[in-house]
PDB file of N, CA and C in Angstrom:
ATOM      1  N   UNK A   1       5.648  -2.462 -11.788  1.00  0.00           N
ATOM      2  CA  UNK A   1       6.926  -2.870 -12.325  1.00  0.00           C
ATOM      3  C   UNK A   1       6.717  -3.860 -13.469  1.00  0.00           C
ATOM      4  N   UNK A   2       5.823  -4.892 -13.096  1.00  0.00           N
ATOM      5  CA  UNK A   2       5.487  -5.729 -14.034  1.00  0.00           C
ATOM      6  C   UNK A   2       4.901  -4.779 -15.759  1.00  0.00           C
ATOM      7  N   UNK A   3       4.093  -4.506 -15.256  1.00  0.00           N
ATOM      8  CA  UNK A   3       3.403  -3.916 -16.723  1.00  0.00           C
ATOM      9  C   UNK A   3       4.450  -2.558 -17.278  1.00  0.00           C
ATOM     10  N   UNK A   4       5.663  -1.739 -16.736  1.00  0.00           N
ATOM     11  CA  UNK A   4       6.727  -1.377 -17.180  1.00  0.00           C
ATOM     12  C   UNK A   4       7.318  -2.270 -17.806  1.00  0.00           C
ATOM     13  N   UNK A   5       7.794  -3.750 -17.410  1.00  0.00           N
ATOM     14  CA  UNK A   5       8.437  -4.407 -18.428  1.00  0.00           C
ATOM     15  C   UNK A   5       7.897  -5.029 -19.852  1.00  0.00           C
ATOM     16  N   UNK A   6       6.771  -4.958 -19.754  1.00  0.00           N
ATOM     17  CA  UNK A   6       5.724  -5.396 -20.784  1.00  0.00           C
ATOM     18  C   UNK A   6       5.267  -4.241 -21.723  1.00  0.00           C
ATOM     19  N   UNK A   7       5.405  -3.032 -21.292  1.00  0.00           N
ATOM     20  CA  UNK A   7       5.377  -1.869 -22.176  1.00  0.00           C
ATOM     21  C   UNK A   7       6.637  -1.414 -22.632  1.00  0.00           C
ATOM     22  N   UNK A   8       7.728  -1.459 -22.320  1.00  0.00           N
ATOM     23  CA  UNK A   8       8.626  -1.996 -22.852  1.00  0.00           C
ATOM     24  C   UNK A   8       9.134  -2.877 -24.025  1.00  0.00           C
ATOM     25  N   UNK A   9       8.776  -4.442 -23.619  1.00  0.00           N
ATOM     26  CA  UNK A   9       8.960  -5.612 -25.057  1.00  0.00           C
ATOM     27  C   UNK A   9       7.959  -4.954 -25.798  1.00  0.00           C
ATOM     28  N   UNK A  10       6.601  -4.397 -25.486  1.00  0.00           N
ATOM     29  CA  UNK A  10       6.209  -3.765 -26.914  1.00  0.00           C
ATOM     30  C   UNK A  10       6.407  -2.809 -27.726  1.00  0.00           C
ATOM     31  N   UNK A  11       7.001  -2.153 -26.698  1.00  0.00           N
ATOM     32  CA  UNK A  11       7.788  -0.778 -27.447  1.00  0.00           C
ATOM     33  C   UNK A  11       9.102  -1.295 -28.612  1.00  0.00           C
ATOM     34  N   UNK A  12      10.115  -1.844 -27.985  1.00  0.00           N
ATOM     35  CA  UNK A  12      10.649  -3.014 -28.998  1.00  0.00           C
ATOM     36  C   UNK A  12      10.555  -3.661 -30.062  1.00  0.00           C
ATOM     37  N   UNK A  13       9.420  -4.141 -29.858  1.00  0.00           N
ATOM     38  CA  UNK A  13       8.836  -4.778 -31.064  1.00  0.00           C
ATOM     39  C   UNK A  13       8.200  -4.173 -31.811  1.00  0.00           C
ATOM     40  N   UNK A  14       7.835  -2.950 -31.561  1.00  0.00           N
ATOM     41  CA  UNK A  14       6.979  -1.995 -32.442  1.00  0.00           C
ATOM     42  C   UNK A  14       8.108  -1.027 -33.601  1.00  0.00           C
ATOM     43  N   UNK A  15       9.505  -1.515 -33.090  1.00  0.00           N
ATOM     44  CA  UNK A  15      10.482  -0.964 -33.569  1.00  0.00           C
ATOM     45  C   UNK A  15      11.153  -2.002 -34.600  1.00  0.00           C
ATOM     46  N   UNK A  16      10.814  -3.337 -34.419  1.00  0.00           N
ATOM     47  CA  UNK A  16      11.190  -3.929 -35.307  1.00  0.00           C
ATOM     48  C   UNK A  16      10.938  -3.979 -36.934  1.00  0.00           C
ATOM     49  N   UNK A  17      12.125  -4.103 -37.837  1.00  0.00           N
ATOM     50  CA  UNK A  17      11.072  -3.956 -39.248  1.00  0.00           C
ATOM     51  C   UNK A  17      11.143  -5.544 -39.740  1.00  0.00           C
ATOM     52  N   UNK A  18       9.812  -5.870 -40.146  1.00  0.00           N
ATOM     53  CA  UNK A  18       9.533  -6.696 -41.053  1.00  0.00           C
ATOM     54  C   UNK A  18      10.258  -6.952 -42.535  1.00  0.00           C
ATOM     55  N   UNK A  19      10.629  -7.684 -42.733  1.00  0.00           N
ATOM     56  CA  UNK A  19      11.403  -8.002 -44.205  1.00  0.00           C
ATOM     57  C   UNK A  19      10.060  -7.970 -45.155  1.00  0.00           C
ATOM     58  N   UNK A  20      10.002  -7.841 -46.767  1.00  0.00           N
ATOM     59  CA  UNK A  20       8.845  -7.799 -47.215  1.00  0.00           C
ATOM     60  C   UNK A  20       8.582  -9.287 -47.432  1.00  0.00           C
ATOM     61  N   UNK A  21       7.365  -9.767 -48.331  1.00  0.00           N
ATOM     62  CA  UNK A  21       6.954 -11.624 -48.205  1.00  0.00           C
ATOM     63  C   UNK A  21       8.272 -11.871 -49.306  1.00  0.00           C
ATOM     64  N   UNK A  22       8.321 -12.834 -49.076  1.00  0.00           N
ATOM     65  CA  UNK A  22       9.559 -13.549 -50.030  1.00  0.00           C
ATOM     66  C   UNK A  22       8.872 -13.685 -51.892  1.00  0.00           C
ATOM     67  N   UNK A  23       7.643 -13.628 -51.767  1.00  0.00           N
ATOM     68  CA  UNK A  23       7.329 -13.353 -53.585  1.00  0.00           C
ATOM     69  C   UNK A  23       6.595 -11.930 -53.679  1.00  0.00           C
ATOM     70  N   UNK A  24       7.157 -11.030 -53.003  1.00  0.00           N
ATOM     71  CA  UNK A  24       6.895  -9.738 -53.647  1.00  0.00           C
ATOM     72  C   UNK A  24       8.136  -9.163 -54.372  1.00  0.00           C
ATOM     73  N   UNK A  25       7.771  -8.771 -55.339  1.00  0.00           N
ATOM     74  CA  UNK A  25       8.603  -8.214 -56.133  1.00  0.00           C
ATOM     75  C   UNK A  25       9.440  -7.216 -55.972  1.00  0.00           C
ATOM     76  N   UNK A  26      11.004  -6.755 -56.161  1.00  0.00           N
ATOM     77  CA  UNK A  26      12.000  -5.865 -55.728  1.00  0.00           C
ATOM     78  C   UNK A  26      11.689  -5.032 -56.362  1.00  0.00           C
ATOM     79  N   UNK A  27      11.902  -3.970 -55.408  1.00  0.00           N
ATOM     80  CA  UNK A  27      11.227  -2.181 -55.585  1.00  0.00           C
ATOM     81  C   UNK A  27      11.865  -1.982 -56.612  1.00  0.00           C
ATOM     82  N   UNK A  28      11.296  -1.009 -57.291  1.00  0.00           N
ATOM     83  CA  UNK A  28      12.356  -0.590 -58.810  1.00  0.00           C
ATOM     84  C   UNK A  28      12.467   0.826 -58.477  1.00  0.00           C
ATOM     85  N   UNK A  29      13.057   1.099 -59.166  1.00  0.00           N
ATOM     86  CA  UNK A  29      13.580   3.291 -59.264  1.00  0.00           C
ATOM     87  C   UNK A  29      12.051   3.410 -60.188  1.00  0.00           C
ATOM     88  N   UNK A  30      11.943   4.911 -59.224  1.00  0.00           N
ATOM     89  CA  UNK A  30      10.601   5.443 -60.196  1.00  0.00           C
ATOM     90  C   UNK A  30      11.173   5.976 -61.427  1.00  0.00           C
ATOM     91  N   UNK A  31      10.328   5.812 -62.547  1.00  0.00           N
ATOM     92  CA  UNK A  31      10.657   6.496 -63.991  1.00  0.00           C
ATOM     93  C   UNK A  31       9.691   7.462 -64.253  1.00  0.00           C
ATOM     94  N   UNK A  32      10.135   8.508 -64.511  1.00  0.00           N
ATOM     95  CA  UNK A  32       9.339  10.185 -64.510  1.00  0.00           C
ATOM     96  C   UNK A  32       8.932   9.864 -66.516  1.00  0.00           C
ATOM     97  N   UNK A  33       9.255   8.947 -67.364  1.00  0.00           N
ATOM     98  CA  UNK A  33       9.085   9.254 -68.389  1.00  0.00           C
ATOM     99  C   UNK A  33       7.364   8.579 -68.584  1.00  0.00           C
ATOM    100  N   UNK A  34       6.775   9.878 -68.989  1.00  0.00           N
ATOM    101  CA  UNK A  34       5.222   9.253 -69.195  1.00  0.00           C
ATOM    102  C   UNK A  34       4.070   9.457 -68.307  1.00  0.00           C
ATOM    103  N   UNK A  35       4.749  10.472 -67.379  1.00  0.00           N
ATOM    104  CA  UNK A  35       4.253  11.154 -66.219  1.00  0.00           C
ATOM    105  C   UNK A  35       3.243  12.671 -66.717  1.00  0.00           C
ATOM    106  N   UNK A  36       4.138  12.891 -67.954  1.00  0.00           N
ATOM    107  CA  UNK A  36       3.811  14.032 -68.238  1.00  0.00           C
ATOM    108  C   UNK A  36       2.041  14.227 -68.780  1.00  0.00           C
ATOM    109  N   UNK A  37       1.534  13.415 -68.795  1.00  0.00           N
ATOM    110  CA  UNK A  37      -0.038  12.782 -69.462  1.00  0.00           C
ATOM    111  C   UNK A  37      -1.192  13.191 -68.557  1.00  0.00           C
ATOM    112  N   UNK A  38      -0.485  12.779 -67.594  1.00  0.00           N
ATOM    113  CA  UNK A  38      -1.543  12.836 -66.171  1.00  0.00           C
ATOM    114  C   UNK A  38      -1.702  14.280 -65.874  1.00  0.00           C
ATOM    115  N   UNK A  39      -0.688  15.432 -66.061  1.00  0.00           N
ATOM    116  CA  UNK A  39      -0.999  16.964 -65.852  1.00  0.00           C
ATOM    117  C   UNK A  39      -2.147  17.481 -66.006  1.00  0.00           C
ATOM    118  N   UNK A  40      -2.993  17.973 -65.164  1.00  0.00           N
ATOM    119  CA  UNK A  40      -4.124  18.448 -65.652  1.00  0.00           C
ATOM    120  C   UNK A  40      -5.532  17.708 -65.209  1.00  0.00           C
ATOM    121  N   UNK A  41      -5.159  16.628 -64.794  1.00  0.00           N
ATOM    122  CA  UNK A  41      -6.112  15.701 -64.496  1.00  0.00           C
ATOM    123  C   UNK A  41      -6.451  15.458 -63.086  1.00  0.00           C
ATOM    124  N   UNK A  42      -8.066  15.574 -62.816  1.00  0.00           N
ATOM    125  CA  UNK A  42      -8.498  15.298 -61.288  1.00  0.00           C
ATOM    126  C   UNK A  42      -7.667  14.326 -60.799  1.00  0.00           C
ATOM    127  N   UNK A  43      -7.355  14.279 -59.597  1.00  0.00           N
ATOM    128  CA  UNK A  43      -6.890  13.563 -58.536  1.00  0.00           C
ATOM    129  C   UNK A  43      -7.532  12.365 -57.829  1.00  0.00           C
ATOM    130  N   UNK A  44      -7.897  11.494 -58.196  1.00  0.00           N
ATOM    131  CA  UNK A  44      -8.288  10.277 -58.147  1.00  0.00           C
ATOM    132  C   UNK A  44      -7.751   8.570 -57.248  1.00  0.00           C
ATOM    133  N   UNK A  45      -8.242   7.840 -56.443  1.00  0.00           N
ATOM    134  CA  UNK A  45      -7.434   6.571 -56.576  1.00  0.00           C
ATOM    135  C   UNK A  45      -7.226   6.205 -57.600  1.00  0.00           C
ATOM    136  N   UNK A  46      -8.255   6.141 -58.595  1.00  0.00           N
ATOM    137  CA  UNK A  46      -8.028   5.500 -60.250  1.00  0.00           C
ATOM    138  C   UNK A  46      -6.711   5.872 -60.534  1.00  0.00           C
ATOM    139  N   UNK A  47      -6.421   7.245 -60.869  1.00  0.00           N
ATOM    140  CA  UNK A  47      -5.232   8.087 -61.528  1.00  0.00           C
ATOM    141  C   UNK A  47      -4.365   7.791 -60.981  1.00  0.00           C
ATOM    142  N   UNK A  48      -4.062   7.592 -59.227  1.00  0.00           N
ATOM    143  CA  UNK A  48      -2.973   7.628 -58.780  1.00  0.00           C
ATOM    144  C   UNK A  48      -2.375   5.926 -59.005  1.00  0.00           C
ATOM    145  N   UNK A  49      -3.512   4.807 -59.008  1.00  0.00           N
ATOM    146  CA  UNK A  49      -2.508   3.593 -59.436  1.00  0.00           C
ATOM    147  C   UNK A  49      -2.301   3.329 -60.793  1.00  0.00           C
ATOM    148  N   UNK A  50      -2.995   4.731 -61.827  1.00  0.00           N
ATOM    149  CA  UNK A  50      -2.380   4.334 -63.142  1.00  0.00           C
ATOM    150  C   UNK A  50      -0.685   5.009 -63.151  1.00  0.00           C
ATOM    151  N   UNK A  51      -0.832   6.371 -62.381  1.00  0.00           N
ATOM    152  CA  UNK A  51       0.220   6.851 -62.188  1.00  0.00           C
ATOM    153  C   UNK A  51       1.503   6.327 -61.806  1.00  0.00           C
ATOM    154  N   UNK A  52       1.063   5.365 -60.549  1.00  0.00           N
ATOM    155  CA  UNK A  52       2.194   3.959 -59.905  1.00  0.00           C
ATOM    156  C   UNK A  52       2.494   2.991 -61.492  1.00  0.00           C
ATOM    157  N   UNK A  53       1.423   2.892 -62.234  1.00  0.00           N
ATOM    158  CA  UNK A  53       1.991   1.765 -62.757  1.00  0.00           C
ATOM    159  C   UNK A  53       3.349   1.786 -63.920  1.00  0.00           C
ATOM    160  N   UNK A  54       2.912   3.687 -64.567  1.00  0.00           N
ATOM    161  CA  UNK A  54       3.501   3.972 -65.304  1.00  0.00           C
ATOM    162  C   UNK A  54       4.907   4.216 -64.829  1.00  0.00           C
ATOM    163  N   UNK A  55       4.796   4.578 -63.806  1.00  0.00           N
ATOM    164  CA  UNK A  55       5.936   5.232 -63.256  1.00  0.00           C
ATOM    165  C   UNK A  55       7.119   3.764 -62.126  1.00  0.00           C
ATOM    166  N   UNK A  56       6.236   2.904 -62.035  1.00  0.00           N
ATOM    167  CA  UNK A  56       6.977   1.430 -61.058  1.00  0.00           C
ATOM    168  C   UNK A  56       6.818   1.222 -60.320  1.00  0.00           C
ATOM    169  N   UNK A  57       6.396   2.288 -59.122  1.00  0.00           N
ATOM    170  CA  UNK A  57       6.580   2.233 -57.948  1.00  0.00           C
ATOM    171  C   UNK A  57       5.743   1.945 -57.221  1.00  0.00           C
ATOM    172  N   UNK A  58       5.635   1.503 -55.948  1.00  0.00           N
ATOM    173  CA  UNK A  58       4.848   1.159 -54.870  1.00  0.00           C
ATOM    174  C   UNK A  58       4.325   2.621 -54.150  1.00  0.00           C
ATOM    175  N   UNK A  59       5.141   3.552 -53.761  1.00  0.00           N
ATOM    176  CA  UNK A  59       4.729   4.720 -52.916  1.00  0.00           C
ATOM    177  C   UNK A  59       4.803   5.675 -53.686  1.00  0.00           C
ATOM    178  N   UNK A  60       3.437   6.345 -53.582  1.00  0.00           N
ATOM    179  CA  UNK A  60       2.767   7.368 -53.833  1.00  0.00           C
ATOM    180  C   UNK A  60       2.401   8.188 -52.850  1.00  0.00           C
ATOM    181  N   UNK A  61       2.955   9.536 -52.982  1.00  0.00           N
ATOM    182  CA  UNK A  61       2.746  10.606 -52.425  1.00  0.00           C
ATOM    183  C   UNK A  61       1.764  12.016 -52.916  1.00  0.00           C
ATOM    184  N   UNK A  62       0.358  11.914 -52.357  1.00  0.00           N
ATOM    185  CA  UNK A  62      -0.466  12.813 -52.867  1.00  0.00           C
ATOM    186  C   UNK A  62       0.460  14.632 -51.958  1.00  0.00           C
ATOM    187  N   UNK A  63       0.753  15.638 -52.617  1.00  0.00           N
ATOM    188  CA  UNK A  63       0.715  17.018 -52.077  1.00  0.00           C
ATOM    189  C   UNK A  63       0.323  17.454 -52.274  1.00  0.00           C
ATOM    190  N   UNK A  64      -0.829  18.521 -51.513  1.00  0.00           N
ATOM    191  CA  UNK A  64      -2.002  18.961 -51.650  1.00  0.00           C
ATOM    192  C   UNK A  64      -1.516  20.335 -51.626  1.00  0.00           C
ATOM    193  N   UNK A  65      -1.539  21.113 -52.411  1.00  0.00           N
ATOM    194  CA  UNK A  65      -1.428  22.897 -52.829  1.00  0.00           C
ATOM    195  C   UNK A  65      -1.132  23.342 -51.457  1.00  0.00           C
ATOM    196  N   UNK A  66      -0.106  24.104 -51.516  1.00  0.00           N
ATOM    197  CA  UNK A  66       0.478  24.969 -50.611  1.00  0.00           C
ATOM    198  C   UNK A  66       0.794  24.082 -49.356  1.00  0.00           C
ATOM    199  N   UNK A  67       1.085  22.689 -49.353  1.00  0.00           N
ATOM    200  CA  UNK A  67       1.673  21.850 -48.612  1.00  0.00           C
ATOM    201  C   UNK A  67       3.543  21.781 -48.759  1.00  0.00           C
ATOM    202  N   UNK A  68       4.057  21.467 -47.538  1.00  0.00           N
ATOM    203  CA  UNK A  68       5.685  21.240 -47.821  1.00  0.00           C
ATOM    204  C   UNK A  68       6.171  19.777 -47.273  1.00  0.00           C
ATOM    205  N   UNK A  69       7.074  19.551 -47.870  1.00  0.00           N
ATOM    206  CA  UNK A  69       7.740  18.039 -48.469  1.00  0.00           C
ATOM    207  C   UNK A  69       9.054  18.335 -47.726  1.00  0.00           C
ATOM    208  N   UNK A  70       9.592  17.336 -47.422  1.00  0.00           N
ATOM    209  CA  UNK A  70      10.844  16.929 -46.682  1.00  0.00           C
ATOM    210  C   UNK A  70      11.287  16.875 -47.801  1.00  0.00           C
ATOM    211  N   UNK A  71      13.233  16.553 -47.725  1.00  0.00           N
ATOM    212  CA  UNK A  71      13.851  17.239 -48.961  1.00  0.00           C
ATOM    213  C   UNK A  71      14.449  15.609 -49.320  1.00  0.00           C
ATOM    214  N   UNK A  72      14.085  14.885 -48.237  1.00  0.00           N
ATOM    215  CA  UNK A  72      14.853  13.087 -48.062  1.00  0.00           C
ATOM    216  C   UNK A  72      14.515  12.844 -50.049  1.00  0.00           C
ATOM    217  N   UNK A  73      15.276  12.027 -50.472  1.00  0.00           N
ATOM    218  CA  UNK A  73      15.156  11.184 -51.638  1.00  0.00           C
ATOM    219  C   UNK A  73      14.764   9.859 -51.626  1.00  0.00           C
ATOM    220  N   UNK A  74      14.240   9.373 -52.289  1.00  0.00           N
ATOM    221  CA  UNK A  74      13.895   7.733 -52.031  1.00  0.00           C
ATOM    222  C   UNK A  74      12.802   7.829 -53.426  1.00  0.00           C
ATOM    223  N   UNK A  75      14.279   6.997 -53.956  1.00  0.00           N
ATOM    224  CA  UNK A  75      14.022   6.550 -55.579  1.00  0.00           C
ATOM    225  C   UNK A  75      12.464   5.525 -55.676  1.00  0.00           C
ATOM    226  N   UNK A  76      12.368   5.018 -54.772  1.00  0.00           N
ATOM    227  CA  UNK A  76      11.074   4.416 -55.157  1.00  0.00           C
ATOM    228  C   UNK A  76       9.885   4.840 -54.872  1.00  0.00           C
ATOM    229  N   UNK A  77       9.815   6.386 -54.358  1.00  0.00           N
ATOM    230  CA  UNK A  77       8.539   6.911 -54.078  1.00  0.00           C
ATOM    231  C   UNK A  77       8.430   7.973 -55.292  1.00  0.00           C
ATOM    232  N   UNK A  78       7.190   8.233 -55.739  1.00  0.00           N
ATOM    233  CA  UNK A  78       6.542   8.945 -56.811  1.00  0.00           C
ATOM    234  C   UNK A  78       5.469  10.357 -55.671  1.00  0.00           C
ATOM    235  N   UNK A  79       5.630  11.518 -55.935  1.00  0.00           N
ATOM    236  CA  UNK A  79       4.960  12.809 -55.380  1.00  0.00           C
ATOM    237  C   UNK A  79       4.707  13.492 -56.508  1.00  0.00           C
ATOM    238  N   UNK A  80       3.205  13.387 -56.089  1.00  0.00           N
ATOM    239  CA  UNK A  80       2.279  14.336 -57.211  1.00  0.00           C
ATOM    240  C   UNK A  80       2.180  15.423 -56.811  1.00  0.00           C
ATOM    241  N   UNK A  81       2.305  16.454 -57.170  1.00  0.00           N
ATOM    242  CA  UNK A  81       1.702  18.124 -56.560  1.00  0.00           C
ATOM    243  C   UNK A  81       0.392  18.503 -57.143  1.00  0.00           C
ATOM    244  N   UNK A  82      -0.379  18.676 -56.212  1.00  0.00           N
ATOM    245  CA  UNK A  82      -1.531  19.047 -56.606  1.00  0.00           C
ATOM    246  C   UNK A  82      -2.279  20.577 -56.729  1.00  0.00           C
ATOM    247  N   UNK A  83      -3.064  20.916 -57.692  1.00  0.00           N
ATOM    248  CA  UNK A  83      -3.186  22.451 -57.569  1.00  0.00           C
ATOM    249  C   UNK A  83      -4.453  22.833 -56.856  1.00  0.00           C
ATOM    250  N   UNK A  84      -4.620  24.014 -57.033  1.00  0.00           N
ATOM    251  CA  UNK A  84      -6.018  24.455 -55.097  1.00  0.00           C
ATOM    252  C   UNK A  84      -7.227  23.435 -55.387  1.00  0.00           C
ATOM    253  N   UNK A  85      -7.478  23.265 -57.153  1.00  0.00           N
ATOM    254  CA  UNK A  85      -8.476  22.775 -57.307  1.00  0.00           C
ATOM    255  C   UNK A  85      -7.839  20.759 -57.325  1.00  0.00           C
ATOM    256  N   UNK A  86      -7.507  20.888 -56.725  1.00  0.00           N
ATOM    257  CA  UNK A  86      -6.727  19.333 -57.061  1.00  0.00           C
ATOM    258  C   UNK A  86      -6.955  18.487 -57.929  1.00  0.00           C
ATOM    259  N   UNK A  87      -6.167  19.533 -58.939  1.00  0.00           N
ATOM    260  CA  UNK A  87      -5.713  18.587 -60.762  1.00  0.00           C
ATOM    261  C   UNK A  87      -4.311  18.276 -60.327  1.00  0.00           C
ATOM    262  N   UNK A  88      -3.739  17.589 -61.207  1.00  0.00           N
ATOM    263  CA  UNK A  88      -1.952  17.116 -61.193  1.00  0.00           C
ATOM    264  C   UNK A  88      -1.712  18.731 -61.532  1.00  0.00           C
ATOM    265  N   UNK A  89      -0.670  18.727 -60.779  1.00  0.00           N
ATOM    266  CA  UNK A  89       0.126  19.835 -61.356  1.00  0.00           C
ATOM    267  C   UNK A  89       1.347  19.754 -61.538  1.00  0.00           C
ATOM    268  N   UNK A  90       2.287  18.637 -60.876  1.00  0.00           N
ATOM    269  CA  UNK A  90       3.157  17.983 -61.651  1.00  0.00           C
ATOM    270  C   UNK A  90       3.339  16.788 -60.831  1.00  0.00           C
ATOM    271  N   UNK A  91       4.198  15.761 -61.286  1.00  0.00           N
ATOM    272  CA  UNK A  91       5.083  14.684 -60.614  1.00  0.00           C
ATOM    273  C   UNK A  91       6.283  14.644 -60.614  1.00  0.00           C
ATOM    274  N   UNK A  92       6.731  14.347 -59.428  1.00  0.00           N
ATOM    275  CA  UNK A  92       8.417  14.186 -59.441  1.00  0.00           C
ATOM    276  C   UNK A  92       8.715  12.455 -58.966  1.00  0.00           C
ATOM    277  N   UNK A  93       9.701  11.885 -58.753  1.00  0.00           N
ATOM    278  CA  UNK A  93      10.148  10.753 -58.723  1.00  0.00           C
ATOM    279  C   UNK A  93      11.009  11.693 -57.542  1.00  0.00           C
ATOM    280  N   UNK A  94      11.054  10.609 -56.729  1.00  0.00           N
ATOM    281  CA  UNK A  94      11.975  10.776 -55.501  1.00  0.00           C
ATOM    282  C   UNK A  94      11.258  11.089 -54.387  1.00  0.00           C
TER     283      UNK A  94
END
């Protein structure tokens, strides 16, 4: 009974969300202008935080060829599609 109530408060708390730190900076809308550069290009960490920088955003979404995407929107995430050989094959914002 005891360790039911204790798996419990952690279940709880595992549900709680954190606010972000008080000097991080407010999410911005991704901007698709300038995206168009990166087409064609291996798939990289390098690429993908030049990709964040151009574009604003914090979340980056790698899709790997013949993968499927939920249809949700959320202006501050950036999704790259990638082709079999994983070059950019495009970016979308959202």
């Amino acid at each position: 009974m005891r360790n039911s109530a204790l798996l419990a408060t952690l279940a709880l708390g595992a549900c709680a969300t954190l606010a972000p730190p008080p000097d991080a900076p407010p999410p911005r809308a991704c901007q698709s202008e300038g995206l168009a550069q990166f087409v064609g290009q291996p798939a990289t960490e390098q690429l993908g935080a030049d990709m964040q920088r151009v574009s604003g955003v914090r979340t980056l979404q790698w899709v790997t060829h013949g993968s499927m995407v939920t249809m949700d929107f959320s202006p501050q995430r950036l999704r790259v599609f990638l082709t079999v050989d994983n070059r950019v094959e495009r970016a979308n914002c959202g």
